[in-house]
Protein backbone atom coordinates (compact mmCIF):
# COMPACT_ATOMS: atom_id res chain seq x y z
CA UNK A 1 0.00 0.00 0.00
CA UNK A 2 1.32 3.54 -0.77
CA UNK A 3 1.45 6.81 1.33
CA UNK A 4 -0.89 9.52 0.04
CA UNK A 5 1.61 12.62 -0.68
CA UNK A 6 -0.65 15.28 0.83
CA UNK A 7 1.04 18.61 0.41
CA UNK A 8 3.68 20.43 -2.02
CA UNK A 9 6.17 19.98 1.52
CA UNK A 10 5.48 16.37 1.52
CA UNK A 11 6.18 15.79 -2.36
CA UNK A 12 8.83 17.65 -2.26
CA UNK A 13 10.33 15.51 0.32
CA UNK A 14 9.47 11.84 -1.48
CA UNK A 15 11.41 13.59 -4.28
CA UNK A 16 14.37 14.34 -2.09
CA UNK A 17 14.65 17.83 -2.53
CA UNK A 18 14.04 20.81 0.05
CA UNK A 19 10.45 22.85 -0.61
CA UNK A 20 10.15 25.41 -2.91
CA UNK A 21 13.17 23.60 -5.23
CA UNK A 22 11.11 24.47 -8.35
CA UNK A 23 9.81 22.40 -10.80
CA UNK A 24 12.74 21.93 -12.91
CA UNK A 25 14.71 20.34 -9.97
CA UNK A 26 11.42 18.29 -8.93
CA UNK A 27 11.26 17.31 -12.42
CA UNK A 28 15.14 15.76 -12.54
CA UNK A 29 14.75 14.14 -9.35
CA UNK A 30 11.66 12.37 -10.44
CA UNK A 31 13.54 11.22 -13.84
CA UNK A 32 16.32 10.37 -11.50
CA UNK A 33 14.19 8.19 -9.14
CA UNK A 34 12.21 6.90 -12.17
CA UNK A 35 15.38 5.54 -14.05
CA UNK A 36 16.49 3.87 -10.59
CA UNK A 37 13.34 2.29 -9.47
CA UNK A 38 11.87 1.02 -13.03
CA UNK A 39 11.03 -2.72 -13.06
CA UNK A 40 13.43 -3.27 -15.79
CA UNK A 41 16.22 -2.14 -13.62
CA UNK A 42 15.11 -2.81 -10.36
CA UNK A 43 13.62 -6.30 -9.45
CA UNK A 44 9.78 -5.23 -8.13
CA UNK A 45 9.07 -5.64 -4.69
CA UNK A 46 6.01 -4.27 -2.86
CA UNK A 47 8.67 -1.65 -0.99
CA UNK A 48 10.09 -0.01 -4.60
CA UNK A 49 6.63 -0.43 -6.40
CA UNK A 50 5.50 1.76 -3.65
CA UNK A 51 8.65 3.81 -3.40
CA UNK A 52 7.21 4.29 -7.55
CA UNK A 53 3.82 5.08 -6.56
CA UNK A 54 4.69 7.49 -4.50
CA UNK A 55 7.31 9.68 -6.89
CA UNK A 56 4.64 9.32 -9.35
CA UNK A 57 2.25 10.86 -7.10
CA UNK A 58 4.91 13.76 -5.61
CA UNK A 59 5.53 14.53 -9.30
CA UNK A 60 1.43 15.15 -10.06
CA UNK A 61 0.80 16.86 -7.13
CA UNK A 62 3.75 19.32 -8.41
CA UNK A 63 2.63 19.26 -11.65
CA UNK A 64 -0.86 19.99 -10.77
CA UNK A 65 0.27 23.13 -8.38
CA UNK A 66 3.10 24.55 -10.03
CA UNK A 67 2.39 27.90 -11.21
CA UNK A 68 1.45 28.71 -14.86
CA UNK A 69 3.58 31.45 -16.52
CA UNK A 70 2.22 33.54 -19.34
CA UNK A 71 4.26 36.02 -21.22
CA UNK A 72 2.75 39.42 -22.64
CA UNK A 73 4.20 42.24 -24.86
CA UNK A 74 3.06 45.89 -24.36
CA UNK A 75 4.44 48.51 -25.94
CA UNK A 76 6.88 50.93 -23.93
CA UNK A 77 4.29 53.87 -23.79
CA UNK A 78 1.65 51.38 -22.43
CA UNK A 79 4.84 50.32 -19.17
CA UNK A 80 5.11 54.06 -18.63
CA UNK A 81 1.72 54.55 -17.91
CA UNK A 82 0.05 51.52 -16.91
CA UNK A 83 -2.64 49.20 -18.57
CA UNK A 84 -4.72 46.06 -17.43
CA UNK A 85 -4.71 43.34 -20.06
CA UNK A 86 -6.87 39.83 -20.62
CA UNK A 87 -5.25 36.85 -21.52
CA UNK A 88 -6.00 33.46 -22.17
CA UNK A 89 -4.86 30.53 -20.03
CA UNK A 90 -6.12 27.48 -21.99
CA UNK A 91 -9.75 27.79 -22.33
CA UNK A 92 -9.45 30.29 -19.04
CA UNK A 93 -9.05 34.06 -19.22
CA UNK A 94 -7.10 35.90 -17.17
CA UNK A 95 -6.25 39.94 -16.44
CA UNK A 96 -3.01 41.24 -15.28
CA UNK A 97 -2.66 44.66 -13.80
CA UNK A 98 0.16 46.23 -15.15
CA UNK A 99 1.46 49.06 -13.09
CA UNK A 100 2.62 52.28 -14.35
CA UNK A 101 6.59 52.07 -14.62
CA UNK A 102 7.05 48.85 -14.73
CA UNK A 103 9.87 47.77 -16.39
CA UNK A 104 11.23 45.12 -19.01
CA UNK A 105 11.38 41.12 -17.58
CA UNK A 106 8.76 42.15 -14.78
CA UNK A 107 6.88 39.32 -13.27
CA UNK A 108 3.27 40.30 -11.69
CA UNK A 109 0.79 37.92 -10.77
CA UNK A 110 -2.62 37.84 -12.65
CA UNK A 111 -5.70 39.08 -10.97
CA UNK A 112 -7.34 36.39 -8.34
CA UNK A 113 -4.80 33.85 -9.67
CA UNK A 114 -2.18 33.35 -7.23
CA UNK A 115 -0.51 30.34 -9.74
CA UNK A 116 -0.07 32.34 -12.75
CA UNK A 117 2.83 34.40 -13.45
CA UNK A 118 2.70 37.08 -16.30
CA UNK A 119 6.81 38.14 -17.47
CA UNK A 120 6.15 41.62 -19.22
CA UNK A 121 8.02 42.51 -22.45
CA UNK A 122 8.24 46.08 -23.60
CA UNK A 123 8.56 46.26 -27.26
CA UNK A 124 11.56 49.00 -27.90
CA UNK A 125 10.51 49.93 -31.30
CA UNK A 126 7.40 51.56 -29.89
CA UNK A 127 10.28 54.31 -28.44
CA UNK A 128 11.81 54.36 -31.78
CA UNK A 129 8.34 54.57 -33.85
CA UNK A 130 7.49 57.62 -31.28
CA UNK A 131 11.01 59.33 -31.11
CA UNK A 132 10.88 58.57 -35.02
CA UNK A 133 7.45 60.26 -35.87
CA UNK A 134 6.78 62.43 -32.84
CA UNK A 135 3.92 60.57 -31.92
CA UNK A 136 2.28 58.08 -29.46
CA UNK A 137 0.04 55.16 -29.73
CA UNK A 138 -2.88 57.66 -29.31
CA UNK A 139 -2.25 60.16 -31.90
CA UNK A 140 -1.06 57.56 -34.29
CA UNK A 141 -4.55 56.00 -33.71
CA UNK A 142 -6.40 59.35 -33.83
CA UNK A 143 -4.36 59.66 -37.29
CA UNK A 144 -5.58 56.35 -38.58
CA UNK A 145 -8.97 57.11 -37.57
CA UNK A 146 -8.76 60.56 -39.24
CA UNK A 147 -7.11 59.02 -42.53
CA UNK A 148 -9.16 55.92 -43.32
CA UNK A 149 -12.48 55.71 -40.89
CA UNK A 150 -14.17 59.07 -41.40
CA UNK A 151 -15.92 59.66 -44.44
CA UNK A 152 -14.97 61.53 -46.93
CA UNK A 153 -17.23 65.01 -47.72
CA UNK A 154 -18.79 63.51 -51.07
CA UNK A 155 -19.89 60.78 -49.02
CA UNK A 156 -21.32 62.68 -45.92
CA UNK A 157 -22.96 65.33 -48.82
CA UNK A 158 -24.67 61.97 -50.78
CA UNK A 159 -25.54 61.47 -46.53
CA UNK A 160 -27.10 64.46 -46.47
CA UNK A 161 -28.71 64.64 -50.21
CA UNK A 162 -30.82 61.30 -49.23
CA UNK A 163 -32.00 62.41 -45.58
CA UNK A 164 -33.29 65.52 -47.13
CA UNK A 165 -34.86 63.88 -49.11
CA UNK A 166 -36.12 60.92 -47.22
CA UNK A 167 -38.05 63.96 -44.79
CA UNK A 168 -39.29 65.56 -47.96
């Protein structure tokens, strides 16, 4: 009969390795352990089949807890002054708080989700595009509005021709 492995503490310990070790160390130990206890290597017993079971479960329970990391990119004007984003986590979505000034490899945790981990990127070439056209993200999408969304005055006259005429 196996043990249960009840908490992160306890499969941390069936694995050998001190709490908090991280996955990728939980991860090599269980290989480790794995390639030691197989039953092609090792002659089963009921002690190393549950020695097995048990590394198998430690190596779940981590898997199952560790925390998910997600990675965004926001531009550099967006880092100066702060923006909240939603992001997808499987079929899950998820919002991260980014606070004004944060900076390049930040970590921040998502909203209500202690387990997942957002790493911030700030794209540089938003600082060249601006220092480059002396203009930020909001004028250049005022300008694209202005250029391509509005219409054009033959369009809003034909507008105005046919709702004159429509109240005729």
């Amino acid at each position: 009969m196996t043990s249960r492995v009840g908490s992160i503490r306890e499969a941390y310990a069936v694995l050998g390795l001190e709490p908090g070790a991280g996955f990728k160390a939980a991860k090599t130990a269980f290989r480790d352990a794995a390639k030691r206890l197989h039953p092609d290597i090792t002659t089963p017993s009921p002690d190393t089949l549950s020695e097995l079971a048990d590394i198998v479960a430690a190596i779940r329970l981590i898997e199952a807890n560790r925390p998910a990391c997600l990675e965004i990119e926001i531009s550099a004007a967006d880092a100066r002054k702060g923006v909240s984003r939603a992001l997808k986590l499987g079929d899950k979505p998820v919002i991260v708080r980014i606070p004004a000034g944060t900076e390049n490899g930040a970590q921040l945790a998502a909203v209500g989700e202690d387990n997942v981990m957002v790493t911030i990127s700030i794209r540089e070439t938003a600082e060249r595009w601006d220092a480059l056209t002396g203009e930020n993200d909001d004028e250049a999408l005022s300008n694209f509005v202005d250029e391509f969304s509005r219409p054009s005055p033959m369009s809003r006259f034909a507008r105005w021709i046919r709702n004159s005429q429509s109240v005729a």
